[in-house]
C-alpha atoms as a PDB file:
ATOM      1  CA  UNK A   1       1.514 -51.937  -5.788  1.00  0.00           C
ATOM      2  CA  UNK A   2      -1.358 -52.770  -3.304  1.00  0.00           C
ATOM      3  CA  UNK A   3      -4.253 -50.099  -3.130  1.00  0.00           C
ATOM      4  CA  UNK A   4      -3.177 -49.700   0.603  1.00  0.00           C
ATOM      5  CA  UNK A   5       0.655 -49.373  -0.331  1.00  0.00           C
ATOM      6  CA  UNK A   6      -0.658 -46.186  -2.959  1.00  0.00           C
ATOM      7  CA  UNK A   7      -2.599 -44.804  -0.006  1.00  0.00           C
ATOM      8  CA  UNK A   8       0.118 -45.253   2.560  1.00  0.00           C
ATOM      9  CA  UNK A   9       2.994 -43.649   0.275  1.00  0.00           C
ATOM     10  CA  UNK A  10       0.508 -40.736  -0.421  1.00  0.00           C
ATOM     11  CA  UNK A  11      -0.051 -40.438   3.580  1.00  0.00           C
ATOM     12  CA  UNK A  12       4.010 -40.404   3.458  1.00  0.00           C
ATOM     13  CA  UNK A  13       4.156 -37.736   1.007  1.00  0.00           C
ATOM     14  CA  UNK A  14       1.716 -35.651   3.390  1.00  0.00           C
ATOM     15  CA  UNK A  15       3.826 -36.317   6.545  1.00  0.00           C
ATOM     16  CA  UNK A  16       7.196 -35.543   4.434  1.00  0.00           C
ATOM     17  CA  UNK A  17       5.090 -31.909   3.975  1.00  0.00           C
ATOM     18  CA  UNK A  18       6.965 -32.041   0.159  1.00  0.00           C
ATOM     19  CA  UNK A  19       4.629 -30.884  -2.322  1.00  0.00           C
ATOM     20  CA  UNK A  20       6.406 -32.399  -5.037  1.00  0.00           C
ATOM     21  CA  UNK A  21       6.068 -36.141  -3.793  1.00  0.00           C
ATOM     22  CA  UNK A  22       2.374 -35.365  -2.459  1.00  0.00           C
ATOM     23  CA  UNK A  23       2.137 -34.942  -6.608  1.00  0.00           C
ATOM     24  CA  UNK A  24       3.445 -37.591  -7.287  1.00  0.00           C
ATOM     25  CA  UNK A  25       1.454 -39.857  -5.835  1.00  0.00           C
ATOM     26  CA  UNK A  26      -1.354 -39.053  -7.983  1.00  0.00           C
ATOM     27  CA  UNK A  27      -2.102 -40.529 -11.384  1.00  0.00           C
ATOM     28  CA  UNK A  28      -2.233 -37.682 -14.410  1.00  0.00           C
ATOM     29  CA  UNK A  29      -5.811 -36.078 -13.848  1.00  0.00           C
ATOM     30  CA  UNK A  30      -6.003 -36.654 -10.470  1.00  0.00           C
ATOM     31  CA  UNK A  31      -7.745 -34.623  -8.151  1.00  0.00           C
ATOM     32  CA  UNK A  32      -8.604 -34.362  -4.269  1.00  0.00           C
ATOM     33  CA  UNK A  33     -11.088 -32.277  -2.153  1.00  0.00           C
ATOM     34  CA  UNK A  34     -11.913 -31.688   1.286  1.00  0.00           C
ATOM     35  CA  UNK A  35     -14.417 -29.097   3.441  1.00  0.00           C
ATOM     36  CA  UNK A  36     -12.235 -26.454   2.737  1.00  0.00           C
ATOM     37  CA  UNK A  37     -11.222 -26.781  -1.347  1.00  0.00           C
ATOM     38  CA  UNK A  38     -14.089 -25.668  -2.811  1.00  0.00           C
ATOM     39  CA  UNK A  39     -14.728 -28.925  -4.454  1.00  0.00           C
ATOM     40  CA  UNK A  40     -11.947 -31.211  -6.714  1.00  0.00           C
ATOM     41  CA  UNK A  41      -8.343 -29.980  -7.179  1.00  0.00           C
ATOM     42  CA  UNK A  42      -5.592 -31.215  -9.060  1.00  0.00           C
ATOM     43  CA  UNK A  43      -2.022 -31.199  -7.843  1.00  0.00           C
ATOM     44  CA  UNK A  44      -1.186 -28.160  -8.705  1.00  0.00           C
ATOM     45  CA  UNK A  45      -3.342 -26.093  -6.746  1.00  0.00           C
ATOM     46  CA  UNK A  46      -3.006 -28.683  -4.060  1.00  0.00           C
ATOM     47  CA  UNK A  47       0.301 -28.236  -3.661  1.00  0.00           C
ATOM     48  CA  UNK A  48      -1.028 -24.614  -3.194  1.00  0.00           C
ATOM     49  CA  UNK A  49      -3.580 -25.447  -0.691  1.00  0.00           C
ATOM     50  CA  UNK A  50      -0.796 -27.911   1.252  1.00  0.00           C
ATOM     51  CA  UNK A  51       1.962 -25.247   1.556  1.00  0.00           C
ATOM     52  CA  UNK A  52      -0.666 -23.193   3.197  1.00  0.00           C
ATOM     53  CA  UNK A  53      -1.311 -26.081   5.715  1.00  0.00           C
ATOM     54  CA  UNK A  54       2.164 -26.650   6.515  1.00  0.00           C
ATOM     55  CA  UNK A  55       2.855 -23.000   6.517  1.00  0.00           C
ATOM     56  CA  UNK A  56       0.083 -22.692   9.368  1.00  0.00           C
ATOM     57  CA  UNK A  57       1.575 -26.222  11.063  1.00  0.00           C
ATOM     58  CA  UNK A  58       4.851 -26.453  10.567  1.00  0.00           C
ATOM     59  CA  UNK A  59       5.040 -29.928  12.363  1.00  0.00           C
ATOM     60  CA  UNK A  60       1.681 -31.048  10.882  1.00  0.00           C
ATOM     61  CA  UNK A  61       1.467 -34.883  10.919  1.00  0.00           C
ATOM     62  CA  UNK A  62      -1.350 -37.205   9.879  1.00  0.00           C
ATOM     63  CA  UNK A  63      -1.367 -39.777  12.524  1.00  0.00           C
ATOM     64  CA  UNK A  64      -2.742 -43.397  11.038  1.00  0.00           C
ATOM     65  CA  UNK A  65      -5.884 -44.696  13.066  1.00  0.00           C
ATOM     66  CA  UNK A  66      -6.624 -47.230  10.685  1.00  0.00           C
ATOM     67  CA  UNK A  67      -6.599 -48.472   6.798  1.00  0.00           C
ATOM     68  CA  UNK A  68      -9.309 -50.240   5.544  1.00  0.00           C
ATOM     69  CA  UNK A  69     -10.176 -51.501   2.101  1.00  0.00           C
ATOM     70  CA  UNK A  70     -13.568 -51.506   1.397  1.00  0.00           C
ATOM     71  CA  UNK A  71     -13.377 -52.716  -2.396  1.00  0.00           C
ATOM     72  CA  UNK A  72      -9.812 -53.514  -4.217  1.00  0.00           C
ATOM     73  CA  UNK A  73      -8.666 -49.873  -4.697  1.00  0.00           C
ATOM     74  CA  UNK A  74     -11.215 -48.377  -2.338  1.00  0.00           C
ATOM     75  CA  UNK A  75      -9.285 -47.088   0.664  1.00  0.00           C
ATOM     76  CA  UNK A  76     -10.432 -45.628   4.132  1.00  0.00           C
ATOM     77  CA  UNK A  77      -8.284 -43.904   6.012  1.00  0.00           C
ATOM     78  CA  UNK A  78      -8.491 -42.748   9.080  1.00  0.00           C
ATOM     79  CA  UNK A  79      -6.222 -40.251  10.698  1.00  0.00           C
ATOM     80  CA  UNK A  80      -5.662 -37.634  13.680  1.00  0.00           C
ATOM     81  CA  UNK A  81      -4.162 -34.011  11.889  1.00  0.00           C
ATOM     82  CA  UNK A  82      -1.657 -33.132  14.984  1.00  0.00           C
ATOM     83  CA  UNK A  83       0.321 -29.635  14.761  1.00  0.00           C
ATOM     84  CA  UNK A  84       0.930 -26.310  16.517  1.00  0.00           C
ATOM     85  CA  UNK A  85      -0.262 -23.282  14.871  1.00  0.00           C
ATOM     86  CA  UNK A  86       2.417 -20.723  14.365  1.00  0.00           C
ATOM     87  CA  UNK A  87       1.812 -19.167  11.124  1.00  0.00           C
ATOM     88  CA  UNK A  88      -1.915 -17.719   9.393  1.00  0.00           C
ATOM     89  CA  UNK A  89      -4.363 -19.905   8.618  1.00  0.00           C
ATOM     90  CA  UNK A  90      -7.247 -18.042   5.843  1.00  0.00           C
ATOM     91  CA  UNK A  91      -5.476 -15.174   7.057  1.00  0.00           C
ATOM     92  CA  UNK A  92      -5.835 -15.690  10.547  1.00  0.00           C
ATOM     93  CA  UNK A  93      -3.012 -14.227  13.135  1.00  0.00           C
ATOM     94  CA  UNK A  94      -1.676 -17.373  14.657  1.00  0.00           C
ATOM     95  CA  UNK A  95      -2.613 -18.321  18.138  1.00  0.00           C
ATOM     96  CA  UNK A  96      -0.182 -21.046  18.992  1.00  0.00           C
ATOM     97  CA  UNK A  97      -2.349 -23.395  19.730  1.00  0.00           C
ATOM     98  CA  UNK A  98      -2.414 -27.687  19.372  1.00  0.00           C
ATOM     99  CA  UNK A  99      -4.796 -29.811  17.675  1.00  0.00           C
ATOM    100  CA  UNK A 100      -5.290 -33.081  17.420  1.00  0.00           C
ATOM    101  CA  UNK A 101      -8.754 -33.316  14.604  1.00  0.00           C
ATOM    102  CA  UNK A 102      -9.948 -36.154  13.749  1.00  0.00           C
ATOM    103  CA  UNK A 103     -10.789 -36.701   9.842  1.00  0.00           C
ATOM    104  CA  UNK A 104     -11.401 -39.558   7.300  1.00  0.00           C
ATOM    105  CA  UNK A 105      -9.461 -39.904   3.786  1.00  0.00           C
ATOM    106  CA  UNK A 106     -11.820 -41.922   1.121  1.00  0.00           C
ATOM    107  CA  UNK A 107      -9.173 -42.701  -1.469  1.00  0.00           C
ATOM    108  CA  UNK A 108      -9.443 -44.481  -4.821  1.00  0.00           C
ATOM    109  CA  UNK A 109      -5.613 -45.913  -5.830  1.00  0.00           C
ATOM    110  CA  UNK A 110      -4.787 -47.432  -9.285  1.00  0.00           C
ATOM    111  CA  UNK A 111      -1.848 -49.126 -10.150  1.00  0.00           C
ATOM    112  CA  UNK A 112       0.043 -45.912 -11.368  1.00  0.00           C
ATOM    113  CA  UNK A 113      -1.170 -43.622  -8.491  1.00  0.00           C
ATOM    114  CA  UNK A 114      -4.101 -42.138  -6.803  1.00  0.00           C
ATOM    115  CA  UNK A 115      -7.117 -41.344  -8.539  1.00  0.00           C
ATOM    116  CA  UNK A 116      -9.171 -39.577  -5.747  1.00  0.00           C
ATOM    117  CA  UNK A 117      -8.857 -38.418  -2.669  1.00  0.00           C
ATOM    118  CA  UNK A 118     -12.369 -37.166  -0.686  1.00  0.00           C
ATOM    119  CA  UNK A 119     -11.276 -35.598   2.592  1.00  0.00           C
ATOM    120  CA  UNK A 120     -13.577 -35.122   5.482  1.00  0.00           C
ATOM    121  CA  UNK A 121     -13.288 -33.177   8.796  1.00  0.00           C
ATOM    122  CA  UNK A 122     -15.275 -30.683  10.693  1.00  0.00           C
ATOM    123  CA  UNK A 123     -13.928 -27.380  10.019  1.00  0.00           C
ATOM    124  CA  UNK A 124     -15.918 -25.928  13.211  1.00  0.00           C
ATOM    125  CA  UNK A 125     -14.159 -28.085  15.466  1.00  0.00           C
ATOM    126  CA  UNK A 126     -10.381 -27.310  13.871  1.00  0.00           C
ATOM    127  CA  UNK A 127     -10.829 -23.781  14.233  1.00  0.00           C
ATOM    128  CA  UNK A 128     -11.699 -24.361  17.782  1.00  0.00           C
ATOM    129  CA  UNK A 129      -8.967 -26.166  19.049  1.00  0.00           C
ATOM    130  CA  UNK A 130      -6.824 -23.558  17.311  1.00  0.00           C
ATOM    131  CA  UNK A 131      -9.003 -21.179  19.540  1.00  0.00           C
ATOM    132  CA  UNK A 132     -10.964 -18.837  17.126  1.00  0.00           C
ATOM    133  CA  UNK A 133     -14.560 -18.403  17.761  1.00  0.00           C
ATOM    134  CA  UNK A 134     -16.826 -20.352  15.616  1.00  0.00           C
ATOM    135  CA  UNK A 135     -20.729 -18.050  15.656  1.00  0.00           C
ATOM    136  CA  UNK A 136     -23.448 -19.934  14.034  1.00  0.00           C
ATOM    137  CA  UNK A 137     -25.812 -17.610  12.722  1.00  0.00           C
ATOM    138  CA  UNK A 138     -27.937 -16.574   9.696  1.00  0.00           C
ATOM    139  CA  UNK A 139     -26.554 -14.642   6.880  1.00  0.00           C
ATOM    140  CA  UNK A 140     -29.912 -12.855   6.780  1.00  0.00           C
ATOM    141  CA  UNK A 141     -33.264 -12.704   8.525  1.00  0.00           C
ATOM    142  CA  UNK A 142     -36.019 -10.079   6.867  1.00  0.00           C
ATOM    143  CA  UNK A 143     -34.018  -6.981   6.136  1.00  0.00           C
ATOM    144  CA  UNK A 144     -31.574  -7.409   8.934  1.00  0.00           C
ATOM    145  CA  UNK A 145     -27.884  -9.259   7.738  1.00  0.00           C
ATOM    146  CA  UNK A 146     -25.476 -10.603  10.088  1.00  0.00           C
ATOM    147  CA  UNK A 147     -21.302 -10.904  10.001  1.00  0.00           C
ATOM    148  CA  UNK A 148     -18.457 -10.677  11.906  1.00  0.00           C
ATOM    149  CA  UNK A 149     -16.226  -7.825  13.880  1.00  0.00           C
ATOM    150  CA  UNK A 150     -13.107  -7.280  14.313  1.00  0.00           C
ATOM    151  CA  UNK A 151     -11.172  -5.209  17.495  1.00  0.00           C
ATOM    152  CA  UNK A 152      -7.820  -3.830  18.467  1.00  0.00           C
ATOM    153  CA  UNK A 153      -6.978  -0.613  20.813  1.00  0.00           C
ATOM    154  CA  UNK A 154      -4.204   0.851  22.561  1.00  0.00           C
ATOM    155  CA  UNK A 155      -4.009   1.387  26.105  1.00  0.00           C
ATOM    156  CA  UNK A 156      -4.518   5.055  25.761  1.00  0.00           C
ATOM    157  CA  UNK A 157      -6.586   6.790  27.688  1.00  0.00           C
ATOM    158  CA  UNK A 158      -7.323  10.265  26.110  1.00  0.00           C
ATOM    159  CA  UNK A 159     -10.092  11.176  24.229  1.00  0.00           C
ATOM    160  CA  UNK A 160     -10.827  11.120  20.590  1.00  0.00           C
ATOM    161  CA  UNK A 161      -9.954  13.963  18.587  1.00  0.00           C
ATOM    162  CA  UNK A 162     -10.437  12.394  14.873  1.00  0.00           C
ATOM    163  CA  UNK A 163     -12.245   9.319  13.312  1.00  0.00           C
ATOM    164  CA  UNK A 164     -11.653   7.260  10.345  1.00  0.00           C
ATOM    165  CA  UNK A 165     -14.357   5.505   8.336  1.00  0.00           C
ATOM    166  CA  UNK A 166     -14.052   3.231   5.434  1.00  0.00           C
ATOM    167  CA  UNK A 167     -16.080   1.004   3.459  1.00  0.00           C
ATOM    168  CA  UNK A 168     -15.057  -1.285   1.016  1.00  0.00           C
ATOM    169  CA  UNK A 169     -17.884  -3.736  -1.297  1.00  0.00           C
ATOM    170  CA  UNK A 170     -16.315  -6.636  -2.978  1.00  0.00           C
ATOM    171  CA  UNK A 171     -17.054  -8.417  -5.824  1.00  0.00           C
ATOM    172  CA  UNK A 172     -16.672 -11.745  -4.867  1.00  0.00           C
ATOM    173  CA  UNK A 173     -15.960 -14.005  -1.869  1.00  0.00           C
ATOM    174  CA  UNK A 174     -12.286 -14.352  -2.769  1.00  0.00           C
ATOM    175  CA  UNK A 175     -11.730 -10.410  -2.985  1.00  0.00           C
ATOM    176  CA  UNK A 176     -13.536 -10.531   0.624  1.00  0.00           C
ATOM    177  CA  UNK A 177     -10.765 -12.452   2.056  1.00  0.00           C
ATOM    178  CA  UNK A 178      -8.397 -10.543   0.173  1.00  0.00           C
ATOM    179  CA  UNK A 179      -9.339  -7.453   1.405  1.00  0.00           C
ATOM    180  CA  UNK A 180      -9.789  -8.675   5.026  1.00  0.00           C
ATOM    181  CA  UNK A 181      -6.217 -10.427   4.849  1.00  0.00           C
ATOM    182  CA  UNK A 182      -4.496  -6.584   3.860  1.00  0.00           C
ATOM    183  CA  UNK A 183      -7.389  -5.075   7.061  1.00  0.00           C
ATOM    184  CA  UNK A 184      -5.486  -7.653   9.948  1.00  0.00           C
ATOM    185  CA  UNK A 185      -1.896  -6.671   8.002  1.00  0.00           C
ATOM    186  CA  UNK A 186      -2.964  -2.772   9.091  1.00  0.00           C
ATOM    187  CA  UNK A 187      -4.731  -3.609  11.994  1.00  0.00           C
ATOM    188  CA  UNK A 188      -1.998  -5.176  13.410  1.00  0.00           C
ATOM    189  CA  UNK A 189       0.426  -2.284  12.965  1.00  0.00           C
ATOM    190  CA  UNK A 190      -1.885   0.343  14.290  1.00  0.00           C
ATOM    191  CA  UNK A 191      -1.178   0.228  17.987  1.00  0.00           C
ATOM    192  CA  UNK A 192       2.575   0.940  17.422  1.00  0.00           C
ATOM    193  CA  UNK A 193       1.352   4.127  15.773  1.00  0.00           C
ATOM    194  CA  UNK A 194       1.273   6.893  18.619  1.00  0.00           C
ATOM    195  CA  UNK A 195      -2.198   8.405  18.767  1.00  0.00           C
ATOM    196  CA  UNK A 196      -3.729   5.863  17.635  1.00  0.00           C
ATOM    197  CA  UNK A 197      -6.999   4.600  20.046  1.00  0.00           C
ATOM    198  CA  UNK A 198      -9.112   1.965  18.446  1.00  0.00           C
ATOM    199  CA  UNK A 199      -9.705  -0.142  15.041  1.00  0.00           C
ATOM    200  CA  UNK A 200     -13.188  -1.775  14.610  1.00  0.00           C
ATOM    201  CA  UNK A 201     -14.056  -3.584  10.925  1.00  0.00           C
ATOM    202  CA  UNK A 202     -16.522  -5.330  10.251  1.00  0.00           C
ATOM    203  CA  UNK A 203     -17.783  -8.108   7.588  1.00  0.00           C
ATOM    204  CA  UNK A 204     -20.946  -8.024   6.464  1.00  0.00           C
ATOM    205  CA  UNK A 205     -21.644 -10.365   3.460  1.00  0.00           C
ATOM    206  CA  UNK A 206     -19.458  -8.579   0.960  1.00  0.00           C
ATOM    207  CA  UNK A 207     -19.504  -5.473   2.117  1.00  0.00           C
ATOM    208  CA  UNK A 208     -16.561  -4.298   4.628  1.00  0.00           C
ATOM    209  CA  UNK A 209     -16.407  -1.122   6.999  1.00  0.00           C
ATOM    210  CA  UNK A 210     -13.821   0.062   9.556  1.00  0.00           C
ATOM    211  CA  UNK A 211     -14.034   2.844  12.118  1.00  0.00           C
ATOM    212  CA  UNK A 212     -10.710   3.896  13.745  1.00  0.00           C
ATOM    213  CA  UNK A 213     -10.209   6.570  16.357  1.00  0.00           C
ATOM    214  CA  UNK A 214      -7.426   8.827  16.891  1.00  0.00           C
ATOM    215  CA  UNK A 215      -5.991  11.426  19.675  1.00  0.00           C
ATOM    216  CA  UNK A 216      -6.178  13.753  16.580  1.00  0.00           C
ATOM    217  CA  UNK A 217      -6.037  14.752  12.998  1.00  0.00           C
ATOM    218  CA  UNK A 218      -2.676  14.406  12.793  1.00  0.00           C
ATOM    219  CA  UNK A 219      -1.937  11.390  14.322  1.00  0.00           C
ATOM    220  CA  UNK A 220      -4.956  10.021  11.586  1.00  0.00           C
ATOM    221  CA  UNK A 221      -3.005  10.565   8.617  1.00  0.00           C
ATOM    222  CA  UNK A 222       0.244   8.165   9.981  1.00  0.00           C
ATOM    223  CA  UNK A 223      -1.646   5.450   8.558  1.00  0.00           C
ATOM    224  CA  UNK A 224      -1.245   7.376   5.101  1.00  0.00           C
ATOM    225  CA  UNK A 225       2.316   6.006   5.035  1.00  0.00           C
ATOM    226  CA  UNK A 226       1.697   2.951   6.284  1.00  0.00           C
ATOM    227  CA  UNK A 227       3.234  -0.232   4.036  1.00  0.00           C
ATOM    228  CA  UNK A 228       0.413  -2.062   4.121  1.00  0.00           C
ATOM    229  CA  UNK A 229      -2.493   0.398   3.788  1.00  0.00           C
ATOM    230  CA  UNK A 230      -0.291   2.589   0.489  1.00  0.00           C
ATOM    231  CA  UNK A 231      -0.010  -1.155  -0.543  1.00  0.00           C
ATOM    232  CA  UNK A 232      -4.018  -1.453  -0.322  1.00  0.00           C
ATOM    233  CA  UNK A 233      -4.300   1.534  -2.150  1.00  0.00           C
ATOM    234  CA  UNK A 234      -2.513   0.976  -5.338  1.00  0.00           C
ATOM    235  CA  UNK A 235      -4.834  -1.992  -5.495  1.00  0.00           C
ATOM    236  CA  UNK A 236      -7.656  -0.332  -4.961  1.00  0.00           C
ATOM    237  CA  UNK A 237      -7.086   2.705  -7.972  1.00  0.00           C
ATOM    238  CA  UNK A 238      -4.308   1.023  -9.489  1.00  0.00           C
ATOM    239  CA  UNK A 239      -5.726  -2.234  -9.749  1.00  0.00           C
ATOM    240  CA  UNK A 240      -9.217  -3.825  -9.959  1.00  0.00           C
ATOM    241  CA  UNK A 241      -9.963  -4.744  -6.124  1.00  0.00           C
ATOM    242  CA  UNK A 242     -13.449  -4.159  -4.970  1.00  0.00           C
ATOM    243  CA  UNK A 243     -16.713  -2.531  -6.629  1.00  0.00           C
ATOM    244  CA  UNK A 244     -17.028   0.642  -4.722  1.00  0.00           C
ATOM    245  CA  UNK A 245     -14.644   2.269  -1.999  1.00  0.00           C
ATOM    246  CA  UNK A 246     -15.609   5.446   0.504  1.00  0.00           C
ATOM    247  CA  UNK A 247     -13.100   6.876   2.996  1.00  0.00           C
ATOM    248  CA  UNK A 248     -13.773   9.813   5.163  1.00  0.00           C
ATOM    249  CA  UNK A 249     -11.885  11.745   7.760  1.00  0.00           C
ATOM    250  CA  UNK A 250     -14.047  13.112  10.857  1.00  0.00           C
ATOM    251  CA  UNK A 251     -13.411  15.501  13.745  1.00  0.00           C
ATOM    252  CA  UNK A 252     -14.843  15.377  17.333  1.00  0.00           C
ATOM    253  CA  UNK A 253     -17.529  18.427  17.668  1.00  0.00           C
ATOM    254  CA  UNK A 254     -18.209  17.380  21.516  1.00  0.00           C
ATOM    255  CA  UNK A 255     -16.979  14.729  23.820  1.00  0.00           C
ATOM    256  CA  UNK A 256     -19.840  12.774  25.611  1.00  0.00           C
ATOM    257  CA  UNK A 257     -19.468  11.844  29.673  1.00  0.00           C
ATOM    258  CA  UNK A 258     -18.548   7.988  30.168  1.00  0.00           C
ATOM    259  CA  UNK A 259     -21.103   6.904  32.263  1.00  0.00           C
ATOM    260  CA  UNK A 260     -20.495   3.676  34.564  1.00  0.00           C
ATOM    261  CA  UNK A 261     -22.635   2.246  37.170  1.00  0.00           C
ATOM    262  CA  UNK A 262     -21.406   1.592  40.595  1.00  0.00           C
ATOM    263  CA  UNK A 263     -21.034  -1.474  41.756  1.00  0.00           C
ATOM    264  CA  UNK A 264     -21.579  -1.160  45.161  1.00  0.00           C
ATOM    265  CA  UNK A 265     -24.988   1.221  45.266  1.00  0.00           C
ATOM    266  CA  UNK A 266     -25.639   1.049  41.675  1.00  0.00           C
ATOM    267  CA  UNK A 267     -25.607   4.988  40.598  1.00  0.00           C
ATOM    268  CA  UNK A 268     -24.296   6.154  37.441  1.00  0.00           C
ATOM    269  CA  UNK A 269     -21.360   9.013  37.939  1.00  0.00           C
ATOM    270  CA  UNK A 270     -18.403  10.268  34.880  1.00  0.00           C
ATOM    271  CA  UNK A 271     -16.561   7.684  34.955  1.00  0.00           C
ATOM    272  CA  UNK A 272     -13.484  10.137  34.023  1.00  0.00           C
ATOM    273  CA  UNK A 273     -14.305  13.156  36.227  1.00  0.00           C
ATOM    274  CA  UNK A 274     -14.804  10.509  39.252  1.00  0.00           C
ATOM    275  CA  UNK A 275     -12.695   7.906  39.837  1.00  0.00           C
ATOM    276  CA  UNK A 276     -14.237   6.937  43.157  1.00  0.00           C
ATOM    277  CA  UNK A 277     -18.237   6.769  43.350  1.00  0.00           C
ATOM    278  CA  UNK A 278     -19.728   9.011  46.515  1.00  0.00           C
ATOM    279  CA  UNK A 279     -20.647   5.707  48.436  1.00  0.00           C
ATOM    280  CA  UNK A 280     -16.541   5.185  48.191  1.00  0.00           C
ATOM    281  CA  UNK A 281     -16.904   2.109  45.806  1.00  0.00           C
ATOM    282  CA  UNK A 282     -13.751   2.015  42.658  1.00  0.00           C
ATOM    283  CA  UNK A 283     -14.224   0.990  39.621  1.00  0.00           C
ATOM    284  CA  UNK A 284     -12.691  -0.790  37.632  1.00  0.00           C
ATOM    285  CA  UNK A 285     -10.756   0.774  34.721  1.00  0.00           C
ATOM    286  CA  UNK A 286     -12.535   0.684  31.824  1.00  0.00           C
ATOM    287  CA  UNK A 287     -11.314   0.710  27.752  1.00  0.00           C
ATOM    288  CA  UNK A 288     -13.652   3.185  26.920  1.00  0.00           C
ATOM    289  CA  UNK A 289     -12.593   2.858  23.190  1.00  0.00           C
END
């Protein structure tokens, strides 16, 4: 079998999305990486990794640009990844979305199978097309450190009655994802939850915090009994997840005026005791929370 024919049947076994066949297409020991691996796999944890692709895509396709064979058993391939994103992707909610990225395969076939397979792509531009936000910035500068945040509310109006804080620090990178994949599972079911106003967590290096708001004390503990969150829980004092943990349960002493600035003559007025500002400009409704 030609070095192209070894490269084509593993392209095959990609297309067929059968983790069995992508295995075995590869010689014993060998291994394949790509921006998002973490360096060489075998095809055990690749068929891992792939599930989780074709979970995410469930049409995923690698579309053939062109082989090339630069020395006998040195293949390029070039391809287009096409798919629709309907299931979580690094535990991302899916967002429907179609992508057609562009990506290069350097493969090294032997007679009995592939040796090595070095994957390239830019990972910026796939989770673009899928539609998430790609922010370029440092992880620190002096004593300041930068992440990400996370948002959900209801369309409630009322005020805040009780507030939830949490913070979680992990141990490694992998428990960070963990712990953020179990945060979107909760996050997710708070707005069915009546009472409930706002979620806001955030990621900063390993160290997570949430802040949630609630109509009142009692609609706060709901989340007590929450699948997800008991499930998060157990991990936490009946497992080994994270290095330190702090939850705390706050009530409102005094509730602030929402202050919004006219559009039309550019005074500030309570936004909640005045709907309409004295010059008879309305504005638009706000999510305070």
């Amino acid at each position: 079998m030609s070095g192209i024919d070894v490269a084509r049947r593993y392209v095959a076994a990609w297309n067929a999305r059968d983790a069995a066949r992508l295995a075995g297409t590869f010689r014993p020991g060998g291994t394949y990486e790509d921006p998002n691996t973490g360096g060489p796999i075998e095809t055990g944890p690749l068929g891992v990794y792939a599930a989780g692709l074709w979970t995410a895509f469930p049409d995923l396709t690698f579309e053939e640009v062109d082989y090339r064979e630069s020395a006998p058993g040195d293949i390029v391939f070039r391809w287009i990844m096409r798919g629709t994103n309907r299931g979580s992707l690094r535990g991302l909610p899916p967002t429907g979305a179609t992508i057609a990225l562009p990506g290069a395969d350097f493969i090294t076939a032997c007679d009995d199978g592939v040796e090595r397979v070095e994957g390239y792509f830019d990972s910026a531009t796939l989770m673009r097309q899928m539609g998430v936000q790609v922010n370029i910035q440092p992880v620190a500068a002096g004593p300041v450190r930068f992440g990400v945040c996370t948002s959900v509310r209801s369309d409630s109006r009322a005020a805040p009655g009780a507030v939830s804080l949490t913070m979680i620090e992990a141990r490694t990178d992998d428990e960070v994802q963990q712990i953020r994949d179990t945060s979107r599972r909760i996050m997710l079911q708070l707005r069915g939850m009546p009472g409930f106003l706002s979620f806001q967590g955030a990621v900063i290096g390993r160290r997570l915090t949430t802040v949630t708001l609630w109509e009142s004390r009692e609609a706060q503990r709901q989340v007590m009994r929450e699948a997800n969150h008991k499930q998060a829980s157990f991990e936490m004092f009946g497992g080994s997840v994270g290095a330190a943990f702090h939850a705390s349960s706050w009530t409102l002493e005094q509730r602030g005026e929402l202050w919004v600035r006219c559009e039309g003559c550019g005074k500030l007025r309570d936004g909640r005791a005045q709907a309409e500002c004295r010059c008879g400009a309305v504005a638009p409704t706000l999510a305070m929370w």
